[in-house]
C-alpha atoms as a PDB file:
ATOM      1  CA  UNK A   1      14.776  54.586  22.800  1.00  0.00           C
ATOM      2  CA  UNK A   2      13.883  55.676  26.537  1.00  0.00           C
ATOM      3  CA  UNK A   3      17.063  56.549  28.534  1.00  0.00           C
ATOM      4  CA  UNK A   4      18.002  56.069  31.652  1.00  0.00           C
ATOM      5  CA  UNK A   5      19.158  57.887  34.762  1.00  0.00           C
ATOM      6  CA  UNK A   6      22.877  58.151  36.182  1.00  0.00           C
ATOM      7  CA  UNK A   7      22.142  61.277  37.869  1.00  0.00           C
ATOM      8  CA  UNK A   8      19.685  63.280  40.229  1.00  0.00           C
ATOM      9  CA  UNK A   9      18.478  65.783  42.572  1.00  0.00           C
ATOM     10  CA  UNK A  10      21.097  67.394  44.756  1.00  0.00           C
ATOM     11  CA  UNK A  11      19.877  69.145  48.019  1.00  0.00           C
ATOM     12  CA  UNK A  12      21.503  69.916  51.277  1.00  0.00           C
ATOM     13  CA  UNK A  13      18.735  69.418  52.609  1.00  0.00           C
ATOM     14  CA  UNK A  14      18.046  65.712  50.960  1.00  0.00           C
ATOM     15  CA  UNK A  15      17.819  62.719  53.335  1.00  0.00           C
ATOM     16  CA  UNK A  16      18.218  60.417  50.410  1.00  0.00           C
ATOM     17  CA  UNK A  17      20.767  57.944  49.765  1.00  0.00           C
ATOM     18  CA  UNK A  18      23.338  58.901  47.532  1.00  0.00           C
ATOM     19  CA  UNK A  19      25.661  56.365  45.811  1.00  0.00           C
ATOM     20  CA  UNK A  20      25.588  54.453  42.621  1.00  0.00           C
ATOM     21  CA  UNK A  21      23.104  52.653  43.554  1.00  0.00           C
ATOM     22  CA  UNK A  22      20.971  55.512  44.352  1.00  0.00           C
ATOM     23  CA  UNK A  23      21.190  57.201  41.000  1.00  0.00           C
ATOM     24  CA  UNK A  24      19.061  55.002  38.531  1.00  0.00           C
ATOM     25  CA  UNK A  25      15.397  54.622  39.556  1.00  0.00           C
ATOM     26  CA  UNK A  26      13.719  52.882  37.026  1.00  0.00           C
ATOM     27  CA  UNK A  27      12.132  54.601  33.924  1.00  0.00           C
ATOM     28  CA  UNK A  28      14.060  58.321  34.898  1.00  0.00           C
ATOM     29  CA  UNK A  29      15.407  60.209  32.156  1.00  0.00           C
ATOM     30  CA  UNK A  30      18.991  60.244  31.732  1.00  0.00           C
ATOM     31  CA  UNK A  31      20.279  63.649  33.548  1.00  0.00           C
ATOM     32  CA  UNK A  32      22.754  64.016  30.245  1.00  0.00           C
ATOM     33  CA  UNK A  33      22.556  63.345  27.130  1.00  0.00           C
ATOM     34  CA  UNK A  34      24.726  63.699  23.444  1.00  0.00           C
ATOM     35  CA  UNK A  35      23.994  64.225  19.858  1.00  0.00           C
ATOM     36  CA  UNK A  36      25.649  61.993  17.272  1.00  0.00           C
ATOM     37  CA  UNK A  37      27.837  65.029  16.189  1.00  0.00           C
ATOM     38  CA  UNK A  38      28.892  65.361  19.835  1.00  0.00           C
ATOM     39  CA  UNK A  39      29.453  61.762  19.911  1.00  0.00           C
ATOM     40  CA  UNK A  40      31.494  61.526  16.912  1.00  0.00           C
ATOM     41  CA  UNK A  41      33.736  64.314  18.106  1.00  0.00           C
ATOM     42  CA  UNK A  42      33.628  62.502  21.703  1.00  0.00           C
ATOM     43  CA  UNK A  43      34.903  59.163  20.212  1.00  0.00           C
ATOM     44  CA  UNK A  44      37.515  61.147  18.023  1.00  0.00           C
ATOM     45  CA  UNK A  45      39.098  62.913  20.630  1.00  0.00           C
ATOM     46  CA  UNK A  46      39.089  59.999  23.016  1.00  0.00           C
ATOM     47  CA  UNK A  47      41.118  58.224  19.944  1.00  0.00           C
ATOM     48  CA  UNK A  48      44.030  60.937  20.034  1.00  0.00           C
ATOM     49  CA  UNK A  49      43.734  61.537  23.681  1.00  0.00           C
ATOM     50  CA  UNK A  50      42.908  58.478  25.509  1.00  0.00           C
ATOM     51  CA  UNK A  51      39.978  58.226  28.270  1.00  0.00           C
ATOM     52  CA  UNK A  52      38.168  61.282  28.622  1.00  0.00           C
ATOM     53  CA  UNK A  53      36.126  63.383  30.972  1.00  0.00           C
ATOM     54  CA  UNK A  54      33.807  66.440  30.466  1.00  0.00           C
ATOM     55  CA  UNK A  55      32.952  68.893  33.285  1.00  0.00           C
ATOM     56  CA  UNK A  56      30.412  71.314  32.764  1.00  0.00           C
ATOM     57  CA  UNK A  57      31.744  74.473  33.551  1.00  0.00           C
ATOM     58  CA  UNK A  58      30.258  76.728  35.841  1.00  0.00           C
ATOM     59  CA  UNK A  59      31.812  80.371  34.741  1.00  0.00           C
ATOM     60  CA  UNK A  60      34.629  82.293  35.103  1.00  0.00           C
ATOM     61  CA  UNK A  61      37.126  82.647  31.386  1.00  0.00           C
ATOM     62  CA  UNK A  62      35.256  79.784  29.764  1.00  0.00           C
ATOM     63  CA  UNK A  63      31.617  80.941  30.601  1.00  0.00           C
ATOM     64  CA  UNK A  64      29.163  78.151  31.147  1.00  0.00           C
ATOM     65  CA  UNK A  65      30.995  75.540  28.477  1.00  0.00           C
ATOM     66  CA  UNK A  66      31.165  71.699  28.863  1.00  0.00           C
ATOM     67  CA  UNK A  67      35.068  71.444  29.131  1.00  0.00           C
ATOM     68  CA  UNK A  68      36.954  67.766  27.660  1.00  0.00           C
ATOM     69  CA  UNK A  69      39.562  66.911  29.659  1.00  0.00           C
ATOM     70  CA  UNK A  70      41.774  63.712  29.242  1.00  0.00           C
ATOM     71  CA  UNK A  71      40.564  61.572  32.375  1.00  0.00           C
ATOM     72  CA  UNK A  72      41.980  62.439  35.514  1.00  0.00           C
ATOM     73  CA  UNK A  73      43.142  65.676  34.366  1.00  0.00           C
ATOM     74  CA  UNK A  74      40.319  67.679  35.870  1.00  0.00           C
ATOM     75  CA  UNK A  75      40.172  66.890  39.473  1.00  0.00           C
ATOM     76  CA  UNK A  76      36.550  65.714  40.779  1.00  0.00           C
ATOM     77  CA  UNK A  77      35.651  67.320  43.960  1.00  0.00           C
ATOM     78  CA  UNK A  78      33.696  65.009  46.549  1.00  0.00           C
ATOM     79  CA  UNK A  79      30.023  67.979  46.326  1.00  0.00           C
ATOM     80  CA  UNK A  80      30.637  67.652  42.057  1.00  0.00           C
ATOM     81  CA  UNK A  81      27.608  65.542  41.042  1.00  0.00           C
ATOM     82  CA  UNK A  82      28.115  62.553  37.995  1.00  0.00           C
ATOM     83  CA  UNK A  83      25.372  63.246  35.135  1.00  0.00           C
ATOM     84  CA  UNK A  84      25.685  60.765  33.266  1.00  0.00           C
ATOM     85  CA  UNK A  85      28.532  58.357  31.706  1.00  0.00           C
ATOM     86  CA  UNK A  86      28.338  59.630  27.733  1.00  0.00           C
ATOM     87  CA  UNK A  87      28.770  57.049  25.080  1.00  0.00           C
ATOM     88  CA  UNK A  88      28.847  54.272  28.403  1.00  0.00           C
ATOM     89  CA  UNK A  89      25.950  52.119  27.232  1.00  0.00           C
ATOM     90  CA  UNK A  90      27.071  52.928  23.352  1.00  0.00           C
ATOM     91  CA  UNK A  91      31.195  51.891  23.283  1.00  0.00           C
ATOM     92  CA  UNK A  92      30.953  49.875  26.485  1.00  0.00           C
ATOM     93  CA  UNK A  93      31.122  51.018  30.095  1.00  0.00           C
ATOM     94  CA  UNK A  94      34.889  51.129  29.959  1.00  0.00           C
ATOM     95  CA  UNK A  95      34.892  53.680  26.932  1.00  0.00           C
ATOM     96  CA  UNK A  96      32.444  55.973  28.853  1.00  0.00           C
ATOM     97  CA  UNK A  97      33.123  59.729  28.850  1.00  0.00           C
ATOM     98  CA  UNK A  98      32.077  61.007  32.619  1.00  0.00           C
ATOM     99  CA  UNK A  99      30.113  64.301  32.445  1.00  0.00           C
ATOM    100  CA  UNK A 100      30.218  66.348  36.368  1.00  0.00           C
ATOM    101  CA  UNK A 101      29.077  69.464  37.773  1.00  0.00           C
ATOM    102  CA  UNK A 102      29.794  71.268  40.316  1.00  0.00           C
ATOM    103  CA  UNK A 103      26.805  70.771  43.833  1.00  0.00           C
ATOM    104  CA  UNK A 104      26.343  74.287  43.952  1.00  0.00           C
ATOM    105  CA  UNK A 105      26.028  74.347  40.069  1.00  0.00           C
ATOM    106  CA  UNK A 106      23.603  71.240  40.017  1.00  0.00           C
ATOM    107  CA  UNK A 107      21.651  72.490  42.470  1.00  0.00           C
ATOM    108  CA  UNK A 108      20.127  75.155  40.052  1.00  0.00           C
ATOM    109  CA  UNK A 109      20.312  73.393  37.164  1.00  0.00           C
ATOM    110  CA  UNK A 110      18.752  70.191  38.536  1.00  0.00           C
ATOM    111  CA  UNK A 111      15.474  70.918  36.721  1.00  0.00           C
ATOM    112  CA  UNK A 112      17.262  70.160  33.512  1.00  0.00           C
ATOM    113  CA  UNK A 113      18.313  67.722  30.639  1.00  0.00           C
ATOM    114  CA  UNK A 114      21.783  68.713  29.867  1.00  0.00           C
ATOM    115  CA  UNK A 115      22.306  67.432  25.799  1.00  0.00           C
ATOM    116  CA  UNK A 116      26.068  68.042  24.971  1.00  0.00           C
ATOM    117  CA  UNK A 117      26.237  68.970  21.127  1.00  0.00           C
ATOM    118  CA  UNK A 118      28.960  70.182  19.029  1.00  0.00           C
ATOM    119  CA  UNK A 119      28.884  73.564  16.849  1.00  0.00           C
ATOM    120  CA  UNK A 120      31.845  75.350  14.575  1.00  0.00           C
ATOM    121  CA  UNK A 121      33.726  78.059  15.961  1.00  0.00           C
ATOM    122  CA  UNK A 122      36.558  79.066  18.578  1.00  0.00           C
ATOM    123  CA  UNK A 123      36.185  76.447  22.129  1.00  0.00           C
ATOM    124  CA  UNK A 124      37.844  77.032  25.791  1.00  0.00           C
ATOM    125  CA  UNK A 125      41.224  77.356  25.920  1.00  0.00           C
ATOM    126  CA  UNK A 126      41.363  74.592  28.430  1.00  0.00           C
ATOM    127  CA  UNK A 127      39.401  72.180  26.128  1.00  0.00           C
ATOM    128  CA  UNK A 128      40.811  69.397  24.050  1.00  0.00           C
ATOM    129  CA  UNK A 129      38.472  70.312  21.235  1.00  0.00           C
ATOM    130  CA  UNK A 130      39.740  73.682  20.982  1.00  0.00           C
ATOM    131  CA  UNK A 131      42.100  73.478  18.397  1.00  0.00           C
ATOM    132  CA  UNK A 132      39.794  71.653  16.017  1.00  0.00           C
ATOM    133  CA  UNK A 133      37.751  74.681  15.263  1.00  0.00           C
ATOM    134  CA  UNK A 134      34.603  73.573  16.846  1.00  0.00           C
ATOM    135  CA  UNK A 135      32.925  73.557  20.554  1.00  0.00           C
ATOM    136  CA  UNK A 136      31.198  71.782  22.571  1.00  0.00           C
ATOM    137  CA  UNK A 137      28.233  73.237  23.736  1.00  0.00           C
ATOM    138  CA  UNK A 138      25.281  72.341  26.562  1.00  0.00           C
ATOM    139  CA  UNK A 139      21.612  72.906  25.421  1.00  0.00           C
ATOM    140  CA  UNK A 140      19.429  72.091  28.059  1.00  0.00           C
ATOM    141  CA  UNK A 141      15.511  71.157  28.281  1.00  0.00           C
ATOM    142  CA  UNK A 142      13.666  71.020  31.286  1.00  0.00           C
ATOM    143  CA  UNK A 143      12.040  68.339  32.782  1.00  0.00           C
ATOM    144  CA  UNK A 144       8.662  67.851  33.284  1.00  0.00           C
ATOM    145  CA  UNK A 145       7.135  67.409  36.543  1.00  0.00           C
ATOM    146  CA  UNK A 146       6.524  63.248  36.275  1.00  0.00           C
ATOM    147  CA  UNK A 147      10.393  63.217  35.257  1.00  0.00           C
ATOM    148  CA  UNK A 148      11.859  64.675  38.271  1.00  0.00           C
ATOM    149  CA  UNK A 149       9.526  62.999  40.597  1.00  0.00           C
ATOM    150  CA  UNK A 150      11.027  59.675  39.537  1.00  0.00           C
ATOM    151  CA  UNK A 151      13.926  61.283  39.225  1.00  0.00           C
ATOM    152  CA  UNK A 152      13.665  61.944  43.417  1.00  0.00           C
ATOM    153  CA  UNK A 153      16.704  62.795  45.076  1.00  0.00           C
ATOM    154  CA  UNK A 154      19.752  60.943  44.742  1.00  0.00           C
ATOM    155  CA  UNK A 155      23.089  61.618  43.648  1.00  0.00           C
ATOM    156  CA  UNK A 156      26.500  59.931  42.856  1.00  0.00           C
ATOM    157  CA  UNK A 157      28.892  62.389  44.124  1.00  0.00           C
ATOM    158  CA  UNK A 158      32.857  62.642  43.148  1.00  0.00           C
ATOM    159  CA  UNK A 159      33.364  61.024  46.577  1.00  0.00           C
ATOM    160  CA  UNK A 160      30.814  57.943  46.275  1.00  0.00           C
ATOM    161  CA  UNK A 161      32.786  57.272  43.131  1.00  0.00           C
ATOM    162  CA  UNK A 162      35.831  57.390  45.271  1.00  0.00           C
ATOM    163  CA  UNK A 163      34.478  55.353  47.649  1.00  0.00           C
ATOM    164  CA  UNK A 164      33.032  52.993  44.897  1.00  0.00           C
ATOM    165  CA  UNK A 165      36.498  52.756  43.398  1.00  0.00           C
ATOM    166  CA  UNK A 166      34.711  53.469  39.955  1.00  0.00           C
ATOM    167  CA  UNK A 167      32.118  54.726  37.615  1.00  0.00           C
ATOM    168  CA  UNK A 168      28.589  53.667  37.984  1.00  0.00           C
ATOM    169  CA  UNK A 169      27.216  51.426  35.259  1.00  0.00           C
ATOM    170  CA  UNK A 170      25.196  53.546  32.875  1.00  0.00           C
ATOM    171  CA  UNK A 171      22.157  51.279  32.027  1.00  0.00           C
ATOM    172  CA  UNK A 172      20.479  52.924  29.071  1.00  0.00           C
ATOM    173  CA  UNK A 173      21.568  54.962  25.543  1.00  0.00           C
ATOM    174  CA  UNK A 174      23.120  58.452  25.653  1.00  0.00           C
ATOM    175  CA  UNK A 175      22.809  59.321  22.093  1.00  0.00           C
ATOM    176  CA  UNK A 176      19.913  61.263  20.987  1.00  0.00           C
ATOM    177  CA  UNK A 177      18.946  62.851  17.411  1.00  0.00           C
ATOM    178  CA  UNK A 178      17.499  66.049  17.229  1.00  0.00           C
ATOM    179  CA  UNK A 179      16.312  65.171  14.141  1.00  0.00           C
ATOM    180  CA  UNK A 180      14.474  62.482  15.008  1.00  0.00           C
ATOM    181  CA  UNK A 181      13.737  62.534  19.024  1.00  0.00           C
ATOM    182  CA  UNK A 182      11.456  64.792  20.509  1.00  0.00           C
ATOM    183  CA  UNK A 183      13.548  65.195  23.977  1.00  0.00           C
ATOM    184  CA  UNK A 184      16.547  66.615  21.627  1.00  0.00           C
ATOM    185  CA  UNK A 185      14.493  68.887  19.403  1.00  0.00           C
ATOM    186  CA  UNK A 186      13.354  70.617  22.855  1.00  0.00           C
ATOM    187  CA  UNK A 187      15.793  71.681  24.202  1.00  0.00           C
ATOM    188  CA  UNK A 188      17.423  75.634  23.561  1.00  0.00           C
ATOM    189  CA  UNK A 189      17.649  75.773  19.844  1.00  0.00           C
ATOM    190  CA  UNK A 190      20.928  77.896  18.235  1.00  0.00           C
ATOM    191  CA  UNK A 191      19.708  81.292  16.997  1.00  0.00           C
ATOM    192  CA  UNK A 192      19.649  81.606  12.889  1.00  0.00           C
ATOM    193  CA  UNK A 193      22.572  82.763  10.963  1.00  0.00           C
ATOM    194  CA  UNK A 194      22.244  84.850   8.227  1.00  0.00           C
END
């Protein structure tokens, strides 16, 4: 299973295009992806709630949490940068759950894998998984130098998806096991519970 991209490098200084188009050079790594638990609660919530979208918070009351948003509720600014389209390639590209950052947030965390996962306890108040007694959490692994050179430097921006009047396709898998997939099991493990 070798995902692909729907997202990339953000720079003000970039010359490179940006658009749809621009966002999937062959053979990248997928800028997001989503553990089965994730996806599970994903696919619930989109059941009660209708089409979703997640934006990956950037601070303030919520910290630095992934927030779920019925789509449309959240407004996209033109600088936030698409990740990836969760569940896209999985449900079918209609059933996609859109995951955006902010520019300014992207262009620090640009270096890394975001994997959206799912643990018990108490989420953002302004998240529709809040009340089920879980969260949704980012873990994050870094790429490696050969990823983000074929990762380069485009993005798909809140306004090219304006301007596209939709979502990019996402062309490969979002769902990744920990337990089984060596890009999952990297990334920032949760600390042991006693």
């Amino acid at each position: 299973m070798e995902p692909t991209a729907s997202g990339a490098v953000l720079s003000a200084e970039s010359t490179a295009p940006t658009g749809p188009d621009a966002a999937a050079p062959v053979g990248a790594p997928a800028r997001a992806l989503v553990t089965p638990a994730a996806a599970e609660l994903l696919r619930r919530m989109r059941d009660e709630h209708g089409p979703l979208m997640l934006h990956q918070s950037g601070g303030c009351c919520d910290g630095s949490s992934p927030m779920l948003y019925p789509a449309g509720e959240f407004i996209v600014g033109d600088r936030d940068v698409l990740l990836g389209v969760l569940l896209a390639s999985e449900d079918g590209d209609g059933a996609g759950v859109p995951l955006w950052i902010s520019g300014s947030q992207f262009a620090t965390w640009r270096h890394t894998q975001l994997v959206l996962d799912v643990v018990r306890g108490r989420g953002g108040g302004f998240s529709l998984e809040a009340p089920e007694g879980v969260r949704l959490l980012t873990r994050g692994r870094v790429f490696t130098a050969e990823e983000l050179a074929v990762l380069g430097d485009a993005t798909v921006t809140g306004a090219d998806v304006e301007a596209a009047g939709g979502l990019p396709h996402q062309p490969g898998p979002t769902v990744v096991d920990p337990a089984h997939d060596p890009r999952a099991a990297a990334v920032c493990p949760l600390p042991a519970t006693s």
